[in-house]
Protein backbone atom coordinates (compact mmCIF):
# COMPACT_ATOMS: atom_id res chain seq x y z
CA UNK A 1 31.08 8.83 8.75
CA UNK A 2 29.92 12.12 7.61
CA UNK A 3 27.26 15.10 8.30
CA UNK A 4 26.61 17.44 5.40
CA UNK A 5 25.35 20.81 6.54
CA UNK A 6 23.14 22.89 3.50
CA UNK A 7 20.58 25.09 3.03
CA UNK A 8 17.68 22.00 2.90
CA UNK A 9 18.69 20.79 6.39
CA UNK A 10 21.66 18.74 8.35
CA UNK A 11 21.99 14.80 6.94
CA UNK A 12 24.68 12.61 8.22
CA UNK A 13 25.41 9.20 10.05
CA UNK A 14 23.84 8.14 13.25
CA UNK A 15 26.86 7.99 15.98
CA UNK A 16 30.50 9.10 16.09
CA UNK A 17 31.91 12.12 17.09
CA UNK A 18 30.06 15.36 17.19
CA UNK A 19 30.29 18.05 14.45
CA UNK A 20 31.07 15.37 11.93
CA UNK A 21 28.13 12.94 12.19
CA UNK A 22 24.29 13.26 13.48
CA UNK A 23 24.80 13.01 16.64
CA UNK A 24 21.79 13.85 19.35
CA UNK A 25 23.87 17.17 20.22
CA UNK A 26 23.73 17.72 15.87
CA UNK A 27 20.50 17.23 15.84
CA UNK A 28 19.23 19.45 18.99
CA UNK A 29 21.58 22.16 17.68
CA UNK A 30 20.49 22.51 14.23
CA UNK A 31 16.36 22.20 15.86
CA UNK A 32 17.20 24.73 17.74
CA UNK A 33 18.66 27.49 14.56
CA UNK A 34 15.33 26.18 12.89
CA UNK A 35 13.13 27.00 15.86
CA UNK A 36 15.04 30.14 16.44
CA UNK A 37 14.84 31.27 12.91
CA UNK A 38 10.68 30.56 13.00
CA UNK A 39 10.55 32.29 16.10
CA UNK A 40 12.20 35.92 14.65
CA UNK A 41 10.38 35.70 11.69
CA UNK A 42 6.99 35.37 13.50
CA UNK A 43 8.27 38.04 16.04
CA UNK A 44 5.41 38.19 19.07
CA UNK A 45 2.51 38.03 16.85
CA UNK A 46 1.13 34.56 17.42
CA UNK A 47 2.21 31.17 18.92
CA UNK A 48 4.52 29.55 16.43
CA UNK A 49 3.63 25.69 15.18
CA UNK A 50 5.65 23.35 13.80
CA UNK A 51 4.58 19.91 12.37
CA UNK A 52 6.73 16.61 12.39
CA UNK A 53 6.92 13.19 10.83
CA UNK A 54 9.19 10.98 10.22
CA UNK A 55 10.09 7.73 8.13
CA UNK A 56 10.65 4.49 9.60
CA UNK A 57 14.53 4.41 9.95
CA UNK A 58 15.89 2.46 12.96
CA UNK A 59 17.34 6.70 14.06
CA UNK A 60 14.37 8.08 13.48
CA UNK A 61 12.30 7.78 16.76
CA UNK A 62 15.37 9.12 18.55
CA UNK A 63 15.69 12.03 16.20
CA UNK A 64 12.44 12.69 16.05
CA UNK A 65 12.08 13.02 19.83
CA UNK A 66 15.03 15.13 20.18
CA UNK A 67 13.60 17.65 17.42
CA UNK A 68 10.46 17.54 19.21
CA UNK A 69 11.56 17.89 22.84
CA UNK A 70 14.20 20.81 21.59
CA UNK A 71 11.29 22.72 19.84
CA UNK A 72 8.94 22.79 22.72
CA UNK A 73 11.57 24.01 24.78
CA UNK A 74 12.32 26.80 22.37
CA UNK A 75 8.58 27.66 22.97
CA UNK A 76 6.95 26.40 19.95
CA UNK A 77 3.64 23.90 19.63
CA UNK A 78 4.77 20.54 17.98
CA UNK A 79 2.07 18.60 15.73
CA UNK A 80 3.73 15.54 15.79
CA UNK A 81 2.46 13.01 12.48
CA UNK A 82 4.79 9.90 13.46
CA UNK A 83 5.10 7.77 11.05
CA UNK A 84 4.68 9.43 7.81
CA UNK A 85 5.84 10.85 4.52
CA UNK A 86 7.79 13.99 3.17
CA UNK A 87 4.50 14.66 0.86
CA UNK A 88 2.44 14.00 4.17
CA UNK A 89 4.14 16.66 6.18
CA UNK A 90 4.00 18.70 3.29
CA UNK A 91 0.22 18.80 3.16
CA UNK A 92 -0.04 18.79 6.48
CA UNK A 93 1.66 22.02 7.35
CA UNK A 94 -1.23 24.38 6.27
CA UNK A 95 -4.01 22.53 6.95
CA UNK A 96 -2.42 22.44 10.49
CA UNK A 97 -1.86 26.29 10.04
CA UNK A 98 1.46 26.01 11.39
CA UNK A 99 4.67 27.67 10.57
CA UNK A 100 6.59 25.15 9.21
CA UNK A 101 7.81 21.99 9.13
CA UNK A 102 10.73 19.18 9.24
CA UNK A 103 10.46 15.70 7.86
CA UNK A 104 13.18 12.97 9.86
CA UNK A 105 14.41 11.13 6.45
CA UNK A 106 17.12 10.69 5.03
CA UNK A 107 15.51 10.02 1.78
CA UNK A 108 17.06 7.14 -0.07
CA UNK A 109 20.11 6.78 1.66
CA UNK A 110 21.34 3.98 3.24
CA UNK A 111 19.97 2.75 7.13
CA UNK A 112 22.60 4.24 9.14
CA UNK A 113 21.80 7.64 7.67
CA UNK A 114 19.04 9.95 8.41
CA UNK A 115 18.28 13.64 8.12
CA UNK A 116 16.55 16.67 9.21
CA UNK A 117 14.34 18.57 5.81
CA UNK A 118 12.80 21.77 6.65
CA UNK A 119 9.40 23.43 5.55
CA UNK A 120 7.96 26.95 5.18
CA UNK A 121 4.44 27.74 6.25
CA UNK A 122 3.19 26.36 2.52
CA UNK A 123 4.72 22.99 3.43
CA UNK A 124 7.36 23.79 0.42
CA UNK A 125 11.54 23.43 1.08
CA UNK A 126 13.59 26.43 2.31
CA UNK A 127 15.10 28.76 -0.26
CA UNK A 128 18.64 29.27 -0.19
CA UNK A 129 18.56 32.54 1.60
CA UNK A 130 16.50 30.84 4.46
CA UNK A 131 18.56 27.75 4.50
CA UNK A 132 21.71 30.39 4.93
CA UNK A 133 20.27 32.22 7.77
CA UNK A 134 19.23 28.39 9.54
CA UNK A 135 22.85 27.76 8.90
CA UNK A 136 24.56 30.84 10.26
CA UNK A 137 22.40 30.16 13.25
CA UNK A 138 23.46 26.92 13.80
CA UNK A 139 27.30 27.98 13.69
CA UNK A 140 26.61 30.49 16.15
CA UNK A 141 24.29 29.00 18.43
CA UNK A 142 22.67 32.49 18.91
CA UNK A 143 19.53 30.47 20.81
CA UNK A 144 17.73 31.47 23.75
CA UNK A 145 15.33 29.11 25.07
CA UNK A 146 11.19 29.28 26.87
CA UNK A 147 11.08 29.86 30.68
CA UNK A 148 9.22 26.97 32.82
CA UNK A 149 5.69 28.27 31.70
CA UNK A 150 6.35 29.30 28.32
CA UNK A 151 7.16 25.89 27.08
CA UNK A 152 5.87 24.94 23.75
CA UNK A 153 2.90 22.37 24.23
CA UNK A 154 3.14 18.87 21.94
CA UNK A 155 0.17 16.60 20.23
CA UNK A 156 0.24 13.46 18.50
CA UNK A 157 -1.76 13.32 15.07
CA UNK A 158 -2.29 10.11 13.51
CA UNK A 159 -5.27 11.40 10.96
CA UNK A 160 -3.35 12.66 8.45
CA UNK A 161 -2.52 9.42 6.56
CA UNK A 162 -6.70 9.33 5.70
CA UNK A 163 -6.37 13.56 5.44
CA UNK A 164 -3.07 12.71 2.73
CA UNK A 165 -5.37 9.72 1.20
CA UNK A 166 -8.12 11.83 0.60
CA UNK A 167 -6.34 14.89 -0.67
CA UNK A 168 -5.27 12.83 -3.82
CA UNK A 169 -9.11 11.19 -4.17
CA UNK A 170 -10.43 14.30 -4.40
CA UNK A 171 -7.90 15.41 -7.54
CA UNK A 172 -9.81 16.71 -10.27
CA UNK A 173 -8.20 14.07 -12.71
CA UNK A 174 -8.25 11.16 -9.95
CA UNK A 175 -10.22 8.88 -12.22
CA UNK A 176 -11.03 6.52 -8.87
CA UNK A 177 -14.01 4.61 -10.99
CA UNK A 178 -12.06 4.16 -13.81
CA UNK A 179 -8.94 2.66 -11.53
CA UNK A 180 -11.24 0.09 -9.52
CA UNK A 181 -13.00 -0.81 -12.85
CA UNK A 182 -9.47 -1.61 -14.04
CA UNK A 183 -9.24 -4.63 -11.34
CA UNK A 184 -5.57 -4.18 -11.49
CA UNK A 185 -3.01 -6.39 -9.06
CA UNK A 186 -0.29 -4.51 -8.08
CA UNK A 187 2.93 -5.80 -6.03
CA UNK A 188 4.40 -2.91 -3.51
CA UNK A 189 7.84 -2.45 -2.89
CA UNK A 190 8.09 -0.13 -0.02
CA UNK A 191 11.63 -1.07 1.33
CA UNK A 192 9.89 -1.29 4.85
CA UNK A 193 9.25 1.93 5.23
CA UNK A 194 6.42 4.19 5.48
CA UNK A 195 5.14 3.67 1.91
CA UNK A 196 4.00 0.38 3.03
CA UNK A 197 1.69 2.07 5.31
CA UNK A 198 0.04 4.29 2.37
CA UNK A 199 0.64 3.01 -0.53
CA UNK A 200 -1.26 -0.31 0.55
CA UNK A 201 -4.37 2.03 2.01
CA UNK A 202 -4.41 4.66 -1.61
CA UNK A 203 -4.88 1.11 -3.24
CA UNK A 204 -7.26 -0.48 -1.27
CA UNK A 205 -9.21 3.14 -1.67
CA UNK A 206 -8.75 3.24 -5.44
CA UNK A 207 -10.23 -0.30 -5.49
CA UNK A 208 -6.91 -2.11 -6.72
CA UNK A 209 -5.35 -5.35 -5.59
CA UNK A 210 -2.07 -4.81 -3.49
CA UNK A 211 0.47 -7.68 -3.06
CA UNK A 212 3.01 -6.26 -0.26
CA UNK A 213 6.76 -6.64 -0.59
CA UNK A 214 8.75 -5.06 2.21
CA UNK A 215 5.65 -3.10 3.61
CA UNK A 216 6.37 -3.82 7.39
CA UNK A 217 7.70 -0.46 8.41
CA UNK A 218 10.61 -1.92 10.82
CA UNK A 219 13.24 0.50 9.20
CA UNK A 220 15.14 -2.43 8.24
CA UNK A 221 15.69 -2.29 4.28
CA UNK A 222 16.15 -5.29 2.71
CA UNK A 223 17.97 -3.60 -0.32
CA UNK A 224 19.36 -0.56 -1.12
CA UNK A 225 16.44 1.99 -1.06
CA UNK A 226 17.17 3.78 -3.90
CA UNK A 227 14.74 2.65 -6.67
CA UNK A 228 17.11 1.94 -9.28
CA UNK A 229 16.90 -1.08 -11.21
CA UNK A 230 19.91 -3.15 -10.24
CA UNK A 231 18.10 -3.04 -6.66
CA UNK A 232 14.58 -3.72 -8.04
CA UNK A 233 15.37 -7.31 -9.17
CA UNK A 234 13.05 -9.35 -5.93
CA UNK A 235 9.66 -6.90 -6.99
CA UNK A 236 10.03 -7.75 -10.83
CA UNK A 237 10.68 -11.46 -10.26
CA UNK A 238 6.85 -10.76 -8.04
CA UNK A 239 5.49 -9.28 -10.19
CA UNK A 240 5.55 -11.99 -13.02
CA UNK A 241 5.23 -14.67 -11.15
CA UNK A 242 1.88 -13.08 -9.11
CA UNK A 243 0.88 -12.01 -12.92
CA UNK A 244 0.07 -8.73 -11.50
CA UNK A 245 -0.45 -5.71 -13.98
CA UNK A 246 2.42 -3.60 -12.19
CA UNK A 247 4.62 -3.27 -9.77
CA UNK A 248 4.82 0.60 -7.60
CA UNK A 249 8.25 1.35 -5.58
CA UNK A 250 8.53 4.12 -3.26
CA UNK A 251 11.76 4.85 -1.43
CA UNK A 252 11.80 5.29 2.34
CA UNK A 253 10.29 9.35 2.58
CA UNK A 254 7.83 8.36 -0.64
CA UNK A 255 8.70 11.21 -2.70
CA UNK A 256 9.90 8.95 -5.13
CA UNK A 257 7.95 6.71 -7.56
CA UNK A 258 9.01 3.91 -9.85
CA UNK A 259 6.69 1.44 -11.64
CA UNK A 260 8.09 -1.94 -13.01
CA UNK A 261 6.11 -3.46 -16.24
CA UNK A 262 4.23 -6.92 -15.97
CA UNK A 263 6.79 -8.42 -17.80
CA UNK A 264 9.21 -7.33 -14.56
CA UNK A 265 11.10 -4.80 -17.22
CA UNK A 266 11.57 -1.18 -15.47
CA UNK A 267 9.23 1.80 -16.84
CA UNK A 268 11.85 3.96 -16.23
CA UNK A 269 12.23 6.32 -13.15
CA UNK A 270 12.73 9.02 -16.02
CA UNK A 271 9.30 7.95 -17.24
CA UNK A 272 7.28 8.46 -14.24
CA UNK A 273 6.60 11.75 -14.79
CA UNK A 274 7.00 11.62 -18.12
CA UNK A 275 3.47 9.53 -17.78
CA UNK A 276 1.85 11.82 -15.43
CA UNK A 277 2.39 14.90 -17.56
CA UNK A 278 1.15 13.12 -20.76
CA UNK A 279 -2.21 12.27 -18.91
CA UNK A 280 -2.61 15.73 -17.11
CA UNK A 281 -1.87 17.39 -20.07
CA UNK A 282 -3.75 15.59 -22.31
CA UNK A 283 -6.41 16.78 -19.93
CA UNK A 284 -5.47 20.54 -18.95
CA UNK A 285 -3.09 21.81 -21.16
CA UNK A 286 -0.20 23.80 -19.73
CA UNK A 287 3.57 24.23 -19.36
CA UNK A 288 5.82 21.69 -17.55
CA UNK A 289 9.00 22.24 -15.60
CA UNK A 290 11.74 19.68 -14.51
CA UNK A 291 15.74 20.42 -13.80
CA UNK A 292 18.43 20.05 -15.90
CA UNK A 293 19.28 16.28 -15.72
CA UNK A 294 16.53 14.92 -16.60
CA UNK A 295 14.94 12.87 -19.57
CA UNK A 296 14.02 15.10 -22.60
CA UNK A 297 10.79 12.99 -23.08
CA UNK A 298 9.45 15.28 -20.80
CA UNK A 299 9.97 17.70 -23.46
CA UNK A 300 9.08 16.08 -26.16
CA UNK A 301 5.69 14.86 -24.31
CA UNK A 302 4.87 18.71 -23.55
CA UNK A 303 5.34 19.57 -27.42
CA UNK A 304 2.85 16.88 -28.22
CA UNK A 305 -0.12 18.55 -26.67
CA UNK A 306 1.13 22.35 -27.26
CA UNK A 307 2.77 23.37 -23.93
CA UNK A 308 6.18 25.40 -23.18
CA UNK A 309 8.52 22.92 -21.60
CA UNK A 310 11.89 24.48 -19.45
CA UNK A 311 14.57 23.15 -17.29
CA UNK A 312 15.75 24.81 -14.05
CA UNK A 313 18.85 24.05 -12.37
CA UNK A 314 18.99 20.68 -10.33
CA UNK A 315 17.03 20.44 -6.73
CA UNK A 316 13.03 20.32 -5.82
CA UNK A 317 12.98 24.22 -4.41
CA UNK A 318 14.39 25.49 -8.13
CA UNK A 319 11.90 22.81 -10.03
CA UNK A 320 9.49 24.50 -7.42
CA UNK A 321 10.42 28.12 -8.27
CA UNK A 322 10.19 27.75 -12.34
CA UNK A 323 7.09 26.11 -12.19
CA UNK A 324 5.07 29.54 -9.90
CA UNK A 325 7.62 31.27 -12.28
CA UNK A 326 6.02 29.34 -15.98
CA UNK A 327 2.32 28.47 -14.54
CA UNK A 328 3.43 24.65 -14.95
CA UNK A 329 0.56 22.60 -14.29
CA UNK A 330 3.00 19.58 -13.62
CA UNK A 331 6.79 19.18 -13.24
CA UNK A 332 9.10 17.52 -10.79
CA UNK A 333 12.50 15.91 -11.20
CA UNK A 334 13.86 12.75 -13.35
CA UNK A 335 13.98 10.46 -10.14
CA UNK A 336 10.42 9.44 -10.06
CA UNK A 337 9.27 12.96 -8.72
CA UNK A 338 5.84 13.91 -9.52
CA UNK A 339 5.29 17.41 -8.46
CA UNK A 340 1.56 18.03 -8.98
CA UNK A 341 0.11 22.00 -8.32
CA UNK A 342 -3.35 20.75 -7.89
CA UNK A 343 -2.21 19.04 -5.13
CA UNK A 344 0.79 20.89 -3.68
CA UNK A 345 3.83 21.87 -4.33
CA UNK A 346 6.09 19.20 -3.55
CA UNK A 347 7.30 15.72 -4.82
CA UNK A 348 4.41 13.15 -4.00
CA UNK A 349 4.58 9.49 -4.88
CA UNK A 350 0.87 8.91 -3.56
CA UNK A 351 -0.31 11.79 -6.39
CA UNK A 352 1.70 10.22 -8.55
CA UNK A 353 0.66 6.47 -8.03
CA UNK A 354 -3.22 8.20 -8.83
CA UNK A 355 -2.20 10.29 -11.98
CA UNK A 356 -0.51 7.25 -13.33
CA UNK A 357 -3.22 4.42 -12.81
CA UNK A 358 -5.58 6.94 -13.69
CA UNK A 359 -3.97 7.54 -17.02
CA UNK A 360 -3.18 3.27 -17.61
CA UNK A 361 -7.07 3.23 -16.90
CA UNK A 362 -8.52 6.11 -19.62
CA UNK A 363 -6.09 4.15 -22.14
CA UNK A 364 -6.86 0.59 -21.05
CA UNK A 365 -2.95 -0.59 -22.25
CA UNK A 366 -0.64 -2.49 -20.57
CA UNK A 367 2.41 -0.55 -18.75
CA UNK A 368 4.93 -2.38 -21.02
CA UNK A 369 2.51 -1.15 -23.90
CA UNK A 370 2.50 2.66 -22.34
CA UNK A 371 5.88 2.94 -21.76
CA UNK A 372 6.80 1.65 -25.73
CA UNK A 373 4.59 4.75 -26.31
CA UNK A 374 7.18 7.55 -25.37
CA UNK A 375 10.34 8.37 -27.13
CA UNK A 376 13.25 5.87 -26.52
CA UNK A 377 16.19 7.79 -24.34
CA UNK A 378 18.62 6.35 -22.51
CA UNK A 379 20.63 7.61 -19.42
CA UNK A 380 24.24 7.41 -18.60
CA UNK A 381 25.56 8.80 -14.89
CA UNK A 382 29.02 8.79 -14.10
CA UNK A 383 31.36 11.02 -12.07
CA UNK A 384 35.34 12.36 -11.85
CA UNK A 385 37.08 12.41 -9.59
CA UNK A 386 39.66 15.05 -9.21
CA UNK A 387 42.39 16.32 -6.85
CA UNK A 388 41.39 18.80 -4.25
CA UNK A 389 44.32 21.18 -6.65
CA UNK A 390 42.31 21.39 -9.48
CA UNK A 391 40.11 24.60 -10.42
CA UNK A 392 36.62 22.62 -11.07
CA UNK A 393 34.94 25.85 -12.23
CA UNK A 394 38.27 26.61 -14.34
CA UNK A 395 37.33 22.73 -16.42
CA UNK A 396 33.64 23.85 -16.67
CA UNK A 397 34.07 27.07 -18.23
CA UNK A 398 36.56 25.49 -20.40
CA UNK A 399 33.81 23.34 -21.49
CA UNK A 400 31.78 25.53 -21.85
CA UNK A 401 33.74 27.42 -24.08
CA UNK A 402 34.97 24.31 -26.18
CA UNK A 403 31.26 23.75 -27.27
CA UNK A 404 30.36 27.55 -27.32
CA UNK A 405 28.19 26.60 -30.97
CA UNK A 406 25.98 24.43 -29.14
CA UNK A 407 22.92 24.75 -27.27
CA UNK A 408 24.54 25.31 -24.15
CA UNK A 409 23.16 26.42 -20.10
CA UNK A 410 25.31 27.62 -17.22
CA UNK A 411 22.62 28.20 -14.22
CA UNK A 412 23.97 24.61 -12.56
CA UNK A 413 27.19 23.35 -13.93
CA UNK A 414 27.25 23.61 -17.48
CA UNK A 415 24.59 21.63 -19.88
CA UNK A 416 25.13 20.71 -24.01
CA UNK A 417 21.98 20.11 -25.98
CA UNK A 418 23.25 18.34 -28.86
CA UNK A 419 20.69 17.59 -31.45
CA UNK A 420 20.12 14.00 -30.17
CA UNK A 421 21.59 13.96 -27.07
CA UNK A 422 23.04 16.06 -24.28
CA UNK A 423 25.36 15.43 -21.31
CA UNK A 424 25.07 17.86 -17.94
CA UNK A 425 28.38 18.62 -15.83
CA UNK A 426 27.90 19.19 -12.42
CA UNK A 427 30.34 19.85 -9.98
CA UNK A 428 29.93 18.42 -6.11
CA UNK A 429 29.58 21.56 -3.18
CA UNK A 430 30.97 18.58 -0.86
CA UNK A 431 34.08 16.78 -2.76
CA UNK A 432 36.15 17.36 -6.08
CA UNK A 433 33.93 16.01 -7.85
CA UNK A 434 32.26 16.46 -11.42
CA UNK A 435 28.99 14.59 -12.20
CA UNK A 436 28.57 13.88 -15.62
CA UNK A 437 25.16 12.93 -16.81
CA UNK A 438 24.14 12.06 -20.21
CA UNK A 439 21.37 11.07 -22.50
CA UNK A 440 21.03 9.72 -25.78
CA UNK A 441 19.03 7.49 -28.70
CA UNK A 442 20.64 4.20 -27.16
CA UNK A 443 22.52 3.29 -24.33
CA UNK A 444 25.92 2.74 -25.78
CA UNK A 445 24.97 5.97 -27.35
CA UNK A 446 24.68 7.85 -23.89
CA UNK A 447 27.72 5.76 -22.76
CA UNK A 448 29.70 6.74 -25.30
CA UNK A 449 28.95 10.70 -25.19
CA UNK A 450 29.82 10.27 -21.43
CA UNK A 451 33.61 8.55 -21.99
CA UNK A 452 34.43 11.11 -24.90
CA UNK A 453 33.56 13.94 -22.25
CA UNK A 454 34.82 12.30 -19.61
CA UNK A 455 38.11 11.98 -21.74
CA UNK A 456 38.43 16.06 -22.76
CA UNK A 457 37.43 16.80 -19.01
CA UNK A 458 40.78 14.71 -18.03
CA UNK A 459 42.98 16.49 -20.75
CA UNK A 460 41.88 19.47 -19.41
CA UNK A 461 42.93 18.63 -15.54
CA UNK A 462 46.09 17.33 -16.68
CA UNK A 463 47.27 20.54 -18.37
């Protein structure tokens, strides 16, 4: 059982033993360095507002009530969403004019975990000197709670799945006439969570044919939620035998998209966004951001229609901080994150589920057909595991230095560009542990670059 404490929020297992699991006292402690930290920042000057949702996780009523009930007794206004998405909070936050946010997910982790993720006034993730401050907080317990009649107040707010819906209509490059005139059939694999309460409804507006798999939001996932392939193999068997024209997964918070071909092949989580940014920037040209382990198609798609294309170090609040940094009219991360601008400034799999039938519709292919399209890459992940002894940072610099003649970045682990490949070396803030990512021209290609690094990073360790 574990709880991991950083500066994006508190995620751990549900039961156990307190301080090393999400336990209810976890939860109402870490609410309450969140609250606290809103209510210093906002000093006197105004009533401070906080908006909730939550995904459909077996924990996540009780969570969600405890974050809730421990904000209004801090003094602060809860907008409560219920059932929802992390984009949906997201957008919510300042058309609610409130002061922040926190989504109860645990992304695409496994039922018995869940999470708290918290929002600034834009609706956009904590920096790390925020997070820091949320965390000190929390170790301190420096809290001091509302008096009987200075209680925060709380509202339930179910409109926001039309408000969310309509947001990504109303998108500039939102072809909706185009889509319905498509008549595609789509199969939905939602994992039971709350994408199979908005996925289905963006369809039905967009005009297109949904076939639900695991849409009843019971919290109960019938496979492993993250949308990798060797847990996608039930939606691609659908989605040849309904002869439907795609297949859309979304893990449990919907910040994640991943499309399967009508021949039940995968497009590629790498290639979601890869997609998106060839159709929005075939439209608006622009620059494009996405972090460090992800596909260089993105790259090579940018090039194509003249934009500047840079990698920031790995998580959504760095993607986030290139792209205001570059203009990017698009980024996100390799994992099926579509981080649109025009929309907000977060990962969205709704915006993304638009951009991407939009562009399928302007080009009238098949997905198989689009995907062929794009450069061929192919990803390897793999990890070390090393003995708490050993001087991690010591084996990346000496990496680093080995291949000192490549193309080489040190702002998250240490990343080599090779001319046709590259492999990223990450260490773990948790565990010794070194992530080793690669990609390449084939996938014993990538596989190959990832033993023969794997193998210097062990001669290293062992002296």
């Amino acid at each position: 059982m574990t709880l991991i404490k950083s500066i994006s929020g508190i995620r751990g297992t549900i039961g156990g033993e307190t301080d090393n699991n999400l336990t209810p006292l976890d939860t109402v402690k870490f609410a309450s360095a969140y609250g606290t930290w809103l209510l210093r920042r906002n000093g006197l000057k105004k009533q401070t507002k906080v908006v909730i949702g939550r995904d459909a996780r077996i924990s996540g009523k009780m969570i969600s009530s405890l974050v809730s009930n421990t904000l209004v007794g801090l003094g602060i206004d809860v907008v409560d969403l219920g059932l929802s998405t992390t984009p949906t909070v997201e957008v919510a936050v300042p058309l609610e004019k409130a002061d922040g946010g926190i989504i109860v997910t645990a992304s695409h982790n496994p039922k018995q975990w869940n999470a708290l993720k918290l929002l600034n006034e834009a609706g956009e993730f904590l920096n790390g000197e925020e997070g820091n401050i949320i965390l000190e907080l929390a170790a301190s317990q420096d809290f001091q709670y509302a008096e009987v009649d200075d209680l925060g107040s709380y509202v339930k707010n179910k409109d926001f799945i039309s408000k969310h819906i309509n947001e990504v209509l109303n998108l500039d490059l939102v072809d909706v006439e185009a889509i319905r005139n498509a008549g595609y059939k789509v199969v939905v694999d939602a994992v039971n969570s709350t994408g199979g309460i908005f996925i289905p409804q963006l369809l039905k507006a967009l005009g297109v044919e949904c076939i639900p798999l695991y849409c009843e939001p019971t919290g109960q996932f019938p496979h492993n939620p993250e949308p990798l392939p060797k847990h996608l193999t039930e939606i691609s068997k659908w989605v040849v035998r309904e002869k439907a024209d795609l297949g859309i997964v979304v893990d449990p918070d919907v910040d994640r998209l991943a499309i399967v071909n009508e021949d039940g092949s995968m497009f590629g989580e790498e290639y979601t966004l890869v997609a998106c940014a060839d159709y929005v920037l075939s439209k608006t040209p622009g620059n494009t951001v996405s972090n460090l382990s992800s596909s260089r198609a993105l790259r090579d798609v940018t090039l194509k229609h003249g934009g500047i294309y840079e990698a920031s170090a790995v998580g959504e609040v760095n993607v986030v901080e290139l792209m205001k940094k570059n203009k990017a009219i698009i980024g996100g991360e390799g994992n099926g994150g579509v981080i649109y601008p025009a929309a907000h400034y977060g990962r969205d799999a709704l915006v993304g589920v638009a951009l991407f039938l939009s562009h399928l519709a302007h080009l009238k292919v098949s997905c198989r057909t689009l995907r062929d399209s794009y450069p061929a890459y192919f990803m390897s992940k793999n990890k070390i595991e090393l003995t708490p002894q050993i001087d991690v940072d010591g084996i990346l610099k000496r990496m680093a230095s080995i291949y000192k003649n490549e193309n080489i970045s040190i702002i998250d682990g240490v990343k080599i560009d090779f001319e046709k490949e590259w492999v990223h070396l990450r260490k773990s803030n948790t565990e010794p542990i070194i992530r080793v990512y690669t990609e390449s021209v084939s996938q014993q290609d990538a596989h190959d670059l990832a033993q023969r690094i794997m193998n210097e990073i062990k001669e290293i360790a062992n002296g």
